[in-house]
Protein backbone atom coordinates (compact mmCIF):
# COMPACT_ATOMS: atom_id res chain seq x y z
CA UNK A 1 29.38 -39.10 0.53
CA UNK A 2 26.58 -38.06 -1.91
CA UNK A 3 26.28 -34.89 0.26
CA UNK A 4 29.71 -34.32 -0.32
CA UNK A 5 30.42 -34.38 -3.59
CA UNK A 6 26.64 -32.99 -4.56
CA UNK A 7 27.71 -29.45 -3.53
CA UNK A 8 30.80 -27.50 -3.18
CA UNK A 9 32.61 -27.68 -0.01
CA UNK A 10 32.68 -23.68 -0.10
CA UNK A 11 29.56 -21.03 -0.45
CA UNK A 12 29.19 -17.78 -0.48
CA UNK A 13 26.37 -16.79 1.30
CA UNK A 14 23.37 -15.29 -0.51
CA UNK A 15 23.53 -12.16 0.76
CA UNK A 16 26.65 -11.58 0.55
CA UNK A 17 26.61 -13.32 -3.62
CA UNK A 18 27.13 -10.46 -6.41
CA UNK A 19 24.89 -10.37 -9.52
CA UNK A 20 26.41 -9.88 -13.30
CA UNK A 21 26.40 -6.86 -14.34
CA UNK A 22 24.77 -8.63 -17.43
CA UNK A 23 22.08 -9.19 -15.64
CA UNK A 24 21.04 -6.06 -14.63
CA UNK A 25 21.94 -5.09 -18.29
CA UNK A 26 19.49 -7.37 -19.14
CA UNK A 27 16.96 -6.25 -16.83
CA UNK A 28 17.15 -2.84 -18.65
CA UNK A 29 16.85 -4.23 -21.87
CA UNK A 30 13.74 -6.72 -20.90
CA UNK A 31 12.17 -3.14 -19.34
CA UNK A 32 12.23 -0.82 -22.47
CA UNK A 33 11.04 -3.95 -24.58
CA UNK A 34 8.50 -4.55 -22.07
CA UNK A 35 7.38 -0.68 -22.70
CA UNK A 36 7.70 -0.49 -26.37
CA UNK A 37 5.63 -3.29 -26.44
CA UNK A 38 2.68 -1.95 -24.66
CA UNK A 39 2.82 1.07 -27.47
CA UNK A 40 3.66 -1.30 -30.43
CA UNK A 41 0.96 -4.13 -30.06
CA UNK A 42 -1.74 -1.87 -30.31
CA UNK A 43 -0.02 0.25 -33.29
CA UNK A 44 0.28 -2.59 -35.52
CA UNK A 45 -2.78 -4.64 -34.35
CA UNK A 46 -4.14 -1.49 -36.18
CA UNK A 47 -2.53 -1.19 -38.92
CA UNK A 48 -3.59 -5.38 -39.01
CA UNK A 49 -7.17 -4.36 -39.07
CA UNK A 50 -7.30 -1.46 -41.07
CA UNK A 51 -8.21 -2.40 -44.39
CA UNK A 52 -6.07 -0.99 -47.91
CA UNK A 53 -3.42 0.61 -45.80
CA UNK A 54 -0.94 2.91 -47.10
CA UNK A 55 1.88 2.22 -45.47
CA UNK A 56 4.05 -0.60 -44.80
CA UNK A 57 5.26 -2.75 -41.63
CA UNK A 58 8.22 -0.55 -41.37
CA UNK A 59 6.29 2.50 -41.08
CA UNK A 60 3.88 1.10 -38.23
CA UNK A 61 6.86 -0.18 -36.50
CA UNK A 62 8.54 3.76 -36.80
CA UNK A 63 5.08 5.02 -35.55
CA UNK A 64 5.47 2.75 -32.56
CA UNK A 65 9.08 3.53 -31.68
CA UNK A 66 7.99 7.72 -32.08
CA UNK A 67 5.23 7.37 -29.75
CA UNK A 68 7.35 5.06 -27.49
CA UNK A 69 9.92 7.97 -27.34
CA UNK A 70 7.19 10.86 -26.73
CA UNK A 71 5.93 8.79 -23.83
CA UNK A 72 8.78 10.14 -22.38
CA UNK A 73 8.68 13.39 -23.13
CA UNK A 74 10.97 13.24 -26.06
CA UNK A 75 9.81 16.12 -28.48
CA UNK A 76 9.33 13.98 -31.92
CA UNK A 77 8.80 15.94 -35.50
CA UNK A 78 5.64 15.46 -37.77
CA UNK A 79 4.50 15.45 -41.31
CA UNK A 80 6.80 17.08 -44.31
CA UNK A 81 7.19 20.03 -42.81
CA UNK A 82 9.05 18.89 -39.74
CA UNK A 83 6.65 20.51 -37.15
CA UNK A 84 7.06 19.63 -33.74
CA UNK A 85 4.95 17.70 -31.69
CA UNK A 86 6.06 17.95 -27.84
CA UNK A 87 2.48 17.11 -26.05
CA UNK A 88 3.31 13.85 -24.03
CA UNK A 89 1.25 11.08 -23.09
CA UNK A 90 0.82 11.06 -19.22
CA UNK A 91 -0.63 7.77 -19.30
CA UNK A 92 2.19 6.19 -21.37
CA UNK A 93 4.93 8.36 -19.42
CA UNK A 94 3.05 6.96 -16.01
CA UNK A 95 4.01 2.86 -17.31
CA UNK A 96 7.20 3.96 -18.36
CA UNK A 97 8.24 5.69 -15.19
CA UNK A 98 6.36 2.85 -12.69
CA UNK A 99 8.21 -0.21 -14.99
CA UNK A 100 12.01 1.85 -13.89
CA UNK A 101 11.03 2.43 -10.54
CA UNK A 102 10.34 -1.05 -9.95
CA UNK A 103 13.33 -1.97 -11.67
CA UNK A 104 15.56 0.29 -9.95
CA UNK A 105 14.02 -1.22 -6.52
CA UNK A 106 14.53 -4.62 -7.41
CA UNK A 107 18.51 -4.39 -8.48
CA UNK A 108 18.98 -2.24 -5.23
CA UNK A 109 17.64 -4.94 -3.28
CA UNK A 110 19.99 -7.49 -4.92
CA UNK A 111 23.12 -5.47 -4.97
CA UNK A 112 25.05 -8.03 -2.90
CA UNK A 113 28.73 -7.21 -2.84
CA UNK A 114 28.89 -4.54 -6.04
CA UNK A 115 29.42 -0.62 -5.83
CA UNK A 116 26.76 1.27 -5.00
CA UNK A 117 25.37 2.33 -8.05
CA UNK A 118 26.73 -0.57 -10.10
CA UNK A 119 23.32 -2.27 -10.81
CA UNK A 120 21.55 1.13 -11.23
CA UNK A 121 23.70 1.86 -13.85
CA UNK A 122 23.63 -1.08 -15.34
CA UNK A 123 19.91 -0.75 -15.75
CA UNK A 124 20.07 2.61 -16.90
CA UNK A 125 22.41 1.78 -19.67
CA UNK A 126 20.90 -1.26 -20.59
CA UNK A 127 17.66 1.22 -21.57
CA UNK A 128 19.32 3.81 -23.10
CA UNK A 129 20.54 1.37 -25.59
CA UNK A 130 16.98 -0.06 -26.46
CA UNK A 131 15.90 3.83 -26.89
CA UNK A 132 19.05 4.28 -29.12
CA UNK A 133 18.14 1.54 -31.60
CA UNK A 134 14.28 2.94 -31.82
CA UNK A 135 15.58 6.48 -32.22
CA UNK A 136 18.05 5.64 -35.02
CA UNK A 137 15.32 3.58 -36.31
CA UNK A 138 12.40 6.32 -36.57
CA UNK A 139 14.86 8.99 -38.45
CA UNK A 140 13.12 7.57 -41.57
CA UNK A 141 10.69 8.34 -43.64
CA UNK A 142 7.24 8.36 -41.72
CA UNK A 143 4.75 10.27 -39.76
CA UNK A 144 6.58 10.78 -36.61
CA UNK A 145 10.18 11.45 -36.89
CA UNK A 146 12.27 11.44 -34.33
CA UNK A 147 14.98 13.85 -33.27
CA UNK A 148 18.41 11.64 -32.08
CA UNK A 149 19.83 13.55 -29.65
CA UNK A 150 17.49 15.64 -27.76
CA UNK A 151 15.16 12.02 -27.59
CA UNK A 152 18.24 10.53 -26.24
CA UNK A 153 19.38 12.54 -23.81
CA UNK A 154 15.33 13.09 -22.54
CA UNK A 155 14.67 9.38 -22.25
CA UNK A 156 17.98 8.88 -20.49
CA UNK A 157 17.26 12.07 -18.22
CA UNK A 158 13.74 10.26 -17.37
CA UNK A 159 15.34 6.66 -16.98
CA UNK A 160 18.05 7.79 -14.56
CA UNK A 161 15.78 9.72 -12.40
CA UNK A 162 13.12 7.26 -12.16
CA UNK A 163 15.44 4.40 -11.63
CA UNK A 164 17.40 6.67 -8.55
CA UNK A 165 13.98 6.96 -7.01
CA UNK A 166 13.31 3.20 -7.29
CA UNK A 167 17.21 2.43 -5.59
CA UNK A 168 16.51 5.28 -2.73
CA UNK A 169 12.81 3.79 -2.29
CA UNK A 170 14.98 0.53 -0.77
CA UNK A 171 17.35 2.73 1.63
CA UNK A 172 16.94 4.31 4.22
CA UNK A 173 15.31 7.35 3.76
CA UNK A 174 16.97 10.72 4.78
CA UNK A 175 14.62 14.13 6.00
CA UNK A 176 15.76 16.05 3.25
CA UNK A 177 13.78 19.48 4.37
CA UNK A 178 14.05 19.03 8.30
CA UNK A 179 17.07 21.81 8.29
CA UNK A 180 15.31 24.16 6.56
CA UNK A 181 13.03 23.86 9.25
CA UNK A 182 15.95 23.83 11.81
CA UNK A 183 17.07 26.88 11.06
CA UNK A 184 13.91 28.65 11.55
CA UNK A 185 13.45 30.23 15.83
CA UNK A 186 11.86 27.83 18.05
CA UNK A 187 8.58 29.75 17.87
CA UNK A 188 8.24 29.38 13.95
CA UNK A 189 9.39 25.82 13.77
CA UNK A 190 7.08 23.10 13.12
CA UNK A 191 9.11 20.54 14.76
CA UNK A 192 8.86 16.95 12.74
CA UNK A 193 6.57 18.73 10.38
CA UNK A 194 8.28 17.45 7.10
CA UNK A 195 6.09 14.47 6.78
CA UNK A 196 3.02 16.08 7.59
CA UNK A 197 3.63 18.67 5.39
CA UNK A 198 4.55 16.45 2.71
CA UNK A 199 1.24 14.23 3.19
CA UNK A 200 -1.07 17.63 3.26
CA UNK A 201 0.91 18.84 -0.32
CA UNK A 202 -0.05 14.94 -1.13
CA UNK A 203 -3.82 15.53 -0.18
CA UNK A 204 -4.19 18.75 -2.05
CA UNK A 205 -2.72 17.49 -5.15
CA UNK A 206 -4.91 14.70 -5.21
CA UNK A 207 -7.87 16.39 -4.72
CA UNK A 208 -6.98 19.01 -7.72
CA UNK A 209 -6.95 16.28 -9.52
CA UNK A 210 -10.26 14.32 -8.45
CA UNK A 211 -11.64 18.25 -9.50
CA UNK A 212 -9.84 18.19 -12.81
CA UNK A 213 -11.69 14.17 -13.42
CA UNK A 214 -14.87 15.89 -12.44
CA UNK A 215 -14.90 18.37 -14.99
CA UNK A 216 -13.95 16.30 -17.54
CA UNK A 217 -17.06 14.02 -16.68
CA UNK A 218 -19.73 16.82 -16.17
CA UNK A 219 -18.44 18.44 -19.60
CA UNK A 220 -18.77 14.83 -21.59
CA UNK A 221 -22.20 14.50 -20.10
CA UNK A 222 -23.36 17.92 -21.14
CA UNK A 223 -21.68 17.23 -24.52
CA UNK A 224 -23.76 14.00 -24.46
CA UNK A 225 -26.92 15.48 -23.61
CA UNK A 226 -26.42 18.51 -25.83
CA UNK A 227 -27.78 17.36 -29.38
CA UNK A 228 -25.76 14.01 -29.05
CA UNK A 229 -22.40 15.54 -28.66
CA UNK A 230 -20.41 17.25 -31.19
CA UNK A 231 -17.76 14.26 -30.99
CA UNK A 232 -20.20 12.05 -32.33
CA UNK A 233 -19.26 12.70 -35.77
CA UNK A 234 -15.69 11.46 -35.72
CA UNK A 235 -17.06 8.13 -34.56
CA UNK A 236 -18.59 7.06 -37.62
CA UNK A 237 -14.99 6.36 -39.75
CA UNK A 238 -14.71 2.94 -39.37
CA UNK A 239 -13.74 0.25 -36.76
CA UNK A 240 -10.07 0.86 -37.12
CA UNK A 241 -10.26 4.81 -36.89
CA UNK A 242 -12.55 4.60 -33.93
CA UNK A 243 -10.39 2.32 -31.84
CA UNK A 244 -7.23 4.52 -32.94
CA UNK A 245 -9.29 7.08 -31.63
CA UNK A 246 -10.48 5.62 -28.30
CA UNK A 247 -6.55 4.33 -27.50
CA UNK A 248 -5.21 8.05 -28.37
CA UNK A 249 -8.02 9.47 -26.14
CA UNK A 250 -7.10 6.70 -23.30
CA UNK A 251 -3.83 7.70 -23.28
CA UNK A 252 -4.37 11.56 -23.31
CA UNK A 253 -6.92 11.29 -20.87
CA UNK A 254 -4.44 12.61 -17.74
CA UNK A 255 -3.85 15.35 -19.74
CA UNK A 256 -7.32 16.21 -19.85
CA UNK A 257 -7.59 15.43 -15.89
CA UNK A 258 -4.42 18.10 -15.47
CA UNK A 259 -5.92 20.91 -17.80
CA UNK A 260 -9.41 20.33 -15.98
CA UNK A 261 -7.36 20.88 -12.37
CA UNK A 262 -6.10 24.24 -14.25
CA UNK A 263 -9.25 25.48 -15.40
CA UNK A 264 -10.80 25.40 -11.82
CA UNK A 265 -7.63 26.62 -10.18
CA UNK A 266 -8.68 30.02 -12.43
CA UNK A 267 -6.30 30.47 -15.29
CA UNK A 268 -7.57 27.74 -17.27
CA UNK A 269 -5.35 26.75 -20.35
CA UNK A 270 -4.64 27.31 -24.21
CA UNK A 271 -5.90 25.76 -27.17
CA UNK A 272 -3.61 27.31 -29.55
CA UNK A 273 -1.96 30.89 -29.74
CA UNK A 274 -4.36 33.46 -28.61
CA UNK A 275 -6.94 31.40 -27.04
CA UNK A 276 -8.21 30.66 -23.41
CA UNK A 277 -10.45 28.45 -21.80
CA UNK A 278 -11.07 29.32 -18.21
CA UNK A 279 -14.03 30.02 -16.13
CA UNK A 280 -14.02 33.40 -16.57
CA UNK A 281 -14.60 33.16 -20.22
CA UNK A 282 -13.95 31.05 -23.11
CA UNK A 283 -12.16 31.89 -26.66
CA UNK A 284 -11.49 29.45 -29.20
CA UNK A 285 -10.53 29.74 -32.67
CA UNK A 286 -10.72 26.72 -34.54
CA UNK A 287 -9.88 23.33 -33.33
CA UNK A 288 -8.48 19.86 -34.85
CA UNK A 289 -10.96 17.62 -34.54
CA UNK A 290 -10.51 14.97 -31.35
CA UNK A 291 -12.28 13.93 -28.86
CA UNK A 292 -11.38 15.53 -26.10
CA UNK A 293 -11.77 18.92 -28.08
CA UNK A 294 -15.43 18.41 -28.37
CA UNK A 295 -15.75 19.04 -24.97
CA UNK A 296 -14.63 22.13 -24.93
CA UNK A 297 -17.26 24.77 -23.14
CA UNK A 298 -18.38 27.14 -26.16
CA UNK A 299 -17.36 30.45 -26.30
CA UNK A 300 -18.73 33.13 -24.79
CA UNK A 301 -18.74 34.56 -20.80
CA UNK A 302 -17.99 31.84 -18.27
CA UNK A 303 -21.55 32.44 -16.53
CA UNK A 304 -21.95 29.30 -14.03
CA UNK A 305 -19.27 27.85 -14.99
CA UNK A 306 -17.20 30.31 -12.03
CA UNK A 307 -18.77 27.83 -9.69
CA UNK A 308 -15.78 25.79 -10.28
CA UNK A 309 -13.45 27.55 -8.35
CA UNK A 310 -15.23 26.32 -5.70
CA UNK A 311 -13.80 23.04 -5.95
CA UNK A 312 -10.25 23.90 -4.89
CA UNK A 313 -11.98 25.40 -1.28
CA UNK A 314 -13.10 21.77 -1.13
CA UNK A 315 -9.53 20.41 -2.15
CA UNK A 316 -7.67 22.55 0.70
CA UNK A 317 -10.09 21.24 3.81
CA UNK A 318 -8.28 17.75 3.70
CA UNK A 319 -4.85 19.67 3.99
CA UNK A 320 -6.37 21.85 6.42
CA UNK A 321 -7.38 19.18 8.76
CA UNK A 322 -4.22 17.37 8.75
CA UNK A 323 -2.13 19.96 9.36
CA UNK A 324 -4.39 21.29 12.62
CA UNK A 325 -4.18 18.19 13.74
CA UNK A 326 -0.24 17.78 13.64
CA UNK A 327 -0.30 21.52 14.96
CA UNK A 328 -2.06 20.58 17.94
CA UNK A 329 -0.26 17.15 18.73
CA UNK A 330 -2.49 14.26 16.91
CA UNK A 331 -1.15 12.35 15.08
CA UNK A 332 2.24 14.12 15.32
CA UNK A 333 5.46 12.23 13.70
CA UNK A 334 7.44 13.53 15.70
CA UNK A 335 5.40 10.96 18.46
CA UNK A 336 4.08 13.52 20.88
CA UNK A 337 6.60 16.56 20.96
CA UNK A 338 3.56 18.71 21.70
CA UNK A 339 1.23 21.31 19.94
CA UNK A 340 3.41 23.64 17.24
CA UNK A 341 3.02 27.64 18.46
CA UNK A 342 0.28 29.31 15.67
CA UNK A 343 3.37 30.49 13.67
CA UNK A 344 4.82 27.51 12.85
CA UNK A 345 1.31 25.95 12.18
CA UNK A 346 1.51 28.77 9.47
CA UNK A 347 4.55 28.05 8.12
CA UNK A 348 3.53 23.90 7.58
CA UNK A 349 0.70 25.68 5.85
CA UNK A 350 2.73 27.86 3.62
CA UNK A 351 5.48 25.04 3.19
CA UNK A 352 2.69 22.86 1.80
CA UNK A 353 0.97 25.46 -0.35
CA UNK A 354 5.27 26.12 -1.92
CA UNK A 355 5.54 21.95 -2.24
CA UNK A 356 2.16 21.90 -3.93
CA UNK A 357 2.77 24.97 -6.16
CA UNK A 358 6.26 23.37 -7.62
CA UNK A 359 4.38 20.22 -8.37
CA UNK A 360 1.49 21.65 -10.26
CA UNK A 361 4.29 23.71 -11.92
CA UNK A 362 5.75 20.44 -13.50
CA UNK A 363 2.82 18.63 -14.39
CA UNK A 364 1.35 22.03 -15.78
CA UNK A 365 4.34 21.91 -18.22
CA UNK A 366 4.53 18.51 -18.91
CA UNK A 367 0.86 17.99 -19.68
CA UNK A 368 1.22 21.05 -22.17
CA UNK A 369 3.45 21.66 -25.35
CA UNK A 370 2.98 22.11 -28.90
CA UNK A 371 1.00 19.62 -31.36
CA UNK A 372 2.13 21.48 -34.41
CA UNK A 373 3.94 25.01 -35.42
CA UNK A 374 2.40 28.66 -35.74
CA UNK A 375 -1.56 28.65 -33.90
CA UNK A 376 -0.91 24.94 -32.43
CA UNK A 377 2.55 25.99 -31.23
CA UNK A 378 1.01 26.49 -27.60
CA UNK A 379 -1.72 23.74 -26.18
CA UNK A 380 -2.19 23.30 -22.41
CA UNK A 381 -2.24 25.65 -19.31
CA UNK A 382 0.43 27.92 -18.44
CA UNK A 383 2.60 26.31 -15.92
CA UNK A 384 3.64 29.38 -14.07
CA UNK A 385 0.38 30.87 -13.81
CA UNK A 386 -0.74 27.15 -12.84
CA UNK A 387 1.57 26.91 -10.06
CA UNK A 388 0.93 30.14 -8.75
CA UNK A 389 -2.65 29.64 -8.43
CA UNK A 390 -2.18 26.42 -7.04
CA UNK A 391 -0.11 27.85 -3.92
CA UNK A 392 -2.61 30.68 -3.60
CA UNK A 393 -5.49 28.63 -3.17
CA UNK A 394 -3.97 26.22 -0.66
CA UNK A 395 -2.36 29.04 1.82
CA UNK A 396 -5.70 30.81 1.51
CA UNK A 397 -7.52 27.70 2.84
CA UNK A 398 -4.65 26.06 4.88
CA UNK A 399 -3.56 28.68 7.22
CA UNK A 400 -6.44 29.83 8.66
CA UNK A 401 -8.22 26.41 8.48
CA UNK A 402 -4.98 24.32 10.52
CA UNK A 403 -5.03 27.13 12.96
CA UNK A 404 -9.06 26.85 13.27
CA UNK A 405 -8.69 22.65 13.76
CA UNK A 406 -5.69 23.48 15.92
CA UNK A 407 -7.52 25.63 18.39
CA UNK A 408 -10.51 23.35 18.18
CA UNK A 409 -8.30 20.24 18.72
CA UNK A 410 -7.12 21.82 21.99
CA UNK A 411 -10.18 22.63 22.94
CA UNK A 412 -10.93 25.34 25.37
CA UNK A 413 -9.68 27.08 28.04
CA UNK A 414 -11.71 25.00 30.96
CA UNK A 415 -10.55 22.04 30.35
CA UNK A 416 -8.10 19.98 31.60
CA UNK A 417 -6.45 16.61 30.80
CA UNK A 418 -5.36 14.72 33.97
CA UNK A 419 -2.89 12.02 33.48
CA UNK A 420 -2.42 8.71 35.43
CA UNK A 421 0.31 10.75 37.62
CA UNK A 422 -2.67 13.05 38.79
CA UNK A 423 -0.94 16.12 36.78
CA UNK A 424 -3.17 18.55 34.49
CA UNK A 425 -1.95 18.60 31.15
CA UNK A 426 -3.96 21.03 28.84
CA UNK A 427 -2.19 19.18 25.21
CA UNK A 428 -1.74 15.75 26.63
CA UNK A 429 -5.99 14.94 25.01
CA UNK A 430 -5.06 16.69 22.10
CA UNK A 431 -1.79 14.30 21.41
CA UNK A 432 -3.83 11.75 21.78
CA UNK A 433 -2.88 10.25 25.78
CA UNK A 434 -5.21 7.84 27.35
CA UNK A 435 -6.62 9.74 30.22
CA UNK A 436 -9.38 11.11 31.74
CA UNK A 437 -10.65 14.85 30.76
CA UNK A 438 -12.19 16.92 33.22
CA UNK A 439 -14.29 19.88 32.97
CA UNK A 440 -13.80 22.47 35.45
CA UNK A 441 -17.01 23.15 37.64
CA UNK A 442 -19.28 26.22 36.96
CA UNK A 443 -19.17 29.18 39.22
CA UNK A 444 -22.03 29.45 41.40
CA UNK A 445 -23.27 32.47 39.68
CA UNK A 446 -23.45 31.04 36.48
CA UNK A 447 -26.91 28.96 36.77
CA UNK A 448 -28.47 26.14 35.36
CA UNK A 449 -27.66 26.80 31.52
CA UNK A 450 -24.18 26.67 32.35
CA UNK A 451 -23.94 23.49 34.29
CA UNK A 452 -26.01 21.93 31.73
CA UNK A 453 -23.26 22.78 29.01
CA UNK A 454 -20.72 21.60 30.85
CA UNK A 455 -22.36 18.34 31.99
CA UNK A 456 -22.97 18.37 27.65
CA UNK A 457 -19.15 18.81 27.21
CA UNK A 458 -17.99 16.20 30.02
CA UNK A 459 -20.69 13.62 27.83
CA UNK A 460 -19.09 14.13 25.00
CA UNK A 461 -15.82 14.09 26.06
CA UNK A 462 -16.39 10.85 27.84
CA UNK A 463 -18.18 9.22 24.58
CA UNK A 464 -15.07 10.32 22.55
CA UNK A 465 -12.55 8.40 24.95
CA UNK A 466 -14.64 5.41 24.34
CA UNK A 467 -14.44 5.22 20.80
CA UNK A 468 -11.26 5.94 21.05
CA UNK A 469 -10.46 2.91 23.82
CA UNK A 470 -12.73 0.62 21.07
CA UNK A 471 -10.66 1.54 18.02
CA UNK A 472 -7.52 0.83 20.03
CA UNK A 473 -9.05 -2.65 20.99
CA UNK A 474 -9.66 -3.28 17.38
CA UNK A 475 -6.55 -2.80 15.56
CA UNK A 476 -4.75 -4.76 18.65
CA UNK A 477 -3.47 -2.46 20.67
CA UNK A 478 -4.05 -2.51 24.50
CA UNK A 479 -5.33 0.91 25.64
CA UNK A 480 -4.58 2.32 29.47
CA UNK A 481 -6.96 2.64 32.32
């Protein structure tokens, strides 16, 4: 009887149970206060520590909100003479973005019986209306001042899309470039390429940027080494202005990371109007003094310093290698449809190079913008140029390095892969069947050298089935006789 009458006689099943569209309003709210409070604890633990300061609780909190809002790329205005300041904080913009994606993700996975994009929305508007209050709150008099409606509509452009990628990263997902691909002739189409393609634009990306981190290291260590570095002298204002300092270079850091990728990519970036820093030269005006502008190279002829375009060669040989392989039927997600013809291996190539180009486009521009009017009106590299150079590099060193690993994944022309049906299959090694490979036998005119060789080949061949049959056995898998 307790049973009875300690639950109701009727449930709706979990999964099938709606959640309040408070909620998810809620959830919203809890993730822009969760944000703004990564940006305003350390803002007024400042102004806490920093002894006879001029301004007031008010103004710290205003100072928060206004760097809050240019985390997301929301141009703010500075000082008395309203100049704009439109350079945004990738690290910030990185939390912000990360905190709606997993939002977005978790109120798509407990939709339950709503509309589609009722909890979505709910998010969304529950953080437009937290980025309402800080906007009408940092019109005042201050520092940073914002600007209502362009903020507005940028945080809620930002918010929706990052929250749409966090509901779509709980769906299934749809090949949204496969029919481009489909509509190309059967000899130029990479056939289940996308992903591939996607992974090698991926690859590239990442490895502009591990060249971007590296130049920002070698040129603080030179700065270091030369005459203790020229930022040395804005450390010595305090323990409240240094740790201001450190946080604002923390946060600018990606920046940095991006502008380094650009300067070894070849057209480098801007310091103000009519200034460039690349390897082919250097010319600077005067700087504000930061950080991150001490290590500037000086001025002058770029010298060594051209050795750095080396370093996107090394960032397309990843790319390179992946897409061979897919060419030639490893690793294939399309599960063994067979080697692509050498045109379509180009094509991959040149689809990845595009994919990578539009991507260093957008973080070319949003790494860039303008940290005051006139000369500071232009800071950062030039996003077409960065793009363009980005694309360039990677079809230079894609396409003729995936059709290289493709024809050296196949292997050549003697040999054969038998299957266990007895039939020679000259791709079925290269996609990776269990089998055994066999080297066609020497022509008696040949001689020794060539039987040697080939008795070198079928070794090799042999120890590479192995370690294949061993890695097999240790992630679980059973492989075939």
């Amino acid at each position: 009887m307790t049973q009875l009458t300690g639950r109701p006689i009727l449930q709706v099943p979990r999964e099938l149970g709606g959640r309040p569209a408070l909620a998810d309003l809620l959830a919203g709210v809890r993730t822009a206060l969760v944000g703004l409070a990564l940006v305003g604890v350390p803002v007024l633990g400042l102004w806490v520590a920093t002894p006879y300061a001029d301004s007031d609780a008010a103004d710290a909190t205003r100072l928060a909100g206004a760097l809050w809002l240019l985390g997301h790329g929301a141009p703010v205005l500075r000082g008395s003479a309203d100049a704009p300041l439109t350079v945004t904080p990738l690290l910030l913009g990185a939390l912000m973005v990360v905190r709606l994606y997993r939002a977005g993700a978790g109120v798509a996975s407990r939709r339950g019986l709503r509309s589609r994009w009722g909890g979505p929305v709910a998010l969304w508007a529950g953080y437009c209306a937290v980025a309402v209050v800080v906007a009408l709150h940092c019109t005042g008099a201050g520092l940073f001042r914002s600007r209502v409606l362009p903020d507005l509509l940028v945080v809620g452009l930002l918010a929706g899309l990052s929250t749409a990628a966090g509901v779509r990263s709980v769906r299934p997902k749809a090949a949204w470039g496969e029919p481009l691909f489909d509509r190309l002739s059967p000899g130029w189409r990479p056939d289940g390429g996308l992903p591939v393609v996607c992974r090698a634009a991926g690859a590239a990306a990442a490895g502009l940027v591990a060249a971007g981190g590296l130049l920002v290291a070698v040129a603080a260590v030179l700065d270091a080494v030369a005459g203790g570095g020229r930022g040395m002298a804005l450390l010595g204002r305090g323990p409240a202005a240094l740790s201001g300092l450190l946080l604002l270079t923390v946060v600018l850091l990606p920046n940095a990371v991006l502008w380094g990728a650009a300067y070894a990519l070849g057209p480098g970036f801007e310091v103000g109007a009519g200034t460039l820093v690349s390897p082919g030269g250097t010319e600077l005006g005067a700087v504000p003094e930061f950080p991150l502008f001490a290590l500037l190279p000086p001025e002058g002829p770029g010298g060594w310093r051209l050795a750095a375009l080396l370093l996107p060669l090394l960032a397309g040989l990843v790319p390179a290698g992946l897409l061979g392989r897919a060419a030639a039927g490893r690793r294939s997600p399309a599960g063994g449809a067979g080697p692509w013809p050498p045109a379509a291996t180009v094509v991959a190539a040149l689809a990845a190079a595009l994919l990578l180009g539009a991507g260093a486009t957008a973080l070319g521009w949003l790494s860039g913008g303008a940290l005051a009017a006139e000369r500071m009106a232009r800071l950062g590299p030039v996003p077409w140029w960065t793009g363009l150079a980005a694309a360039g590099w990677l079809a230079a060193v894609a396409v003729p390095g995936a059709l290289l690993v493709r024809r050296r994944v196949l292997g050549p022309v003697g040999v054969e892969y038998v299957d266990d049906a007895g039939h020679a299959d000259d791709a079925g090694y290269a996609r990776g069947d269990e089998g055994t490979a066999e080297v066609a036998g020497p022509a008696p005119e040949q001689g020794a050298r060539a039987l040697l060789a080939l008795r070198a080949h079928r070794s090799a061949l042999e120890l590479r089935a192995r370690t294949h049959a061993l890695v097999l056995r240790l992630s679980g898998q059973r492989p075939l006789d």
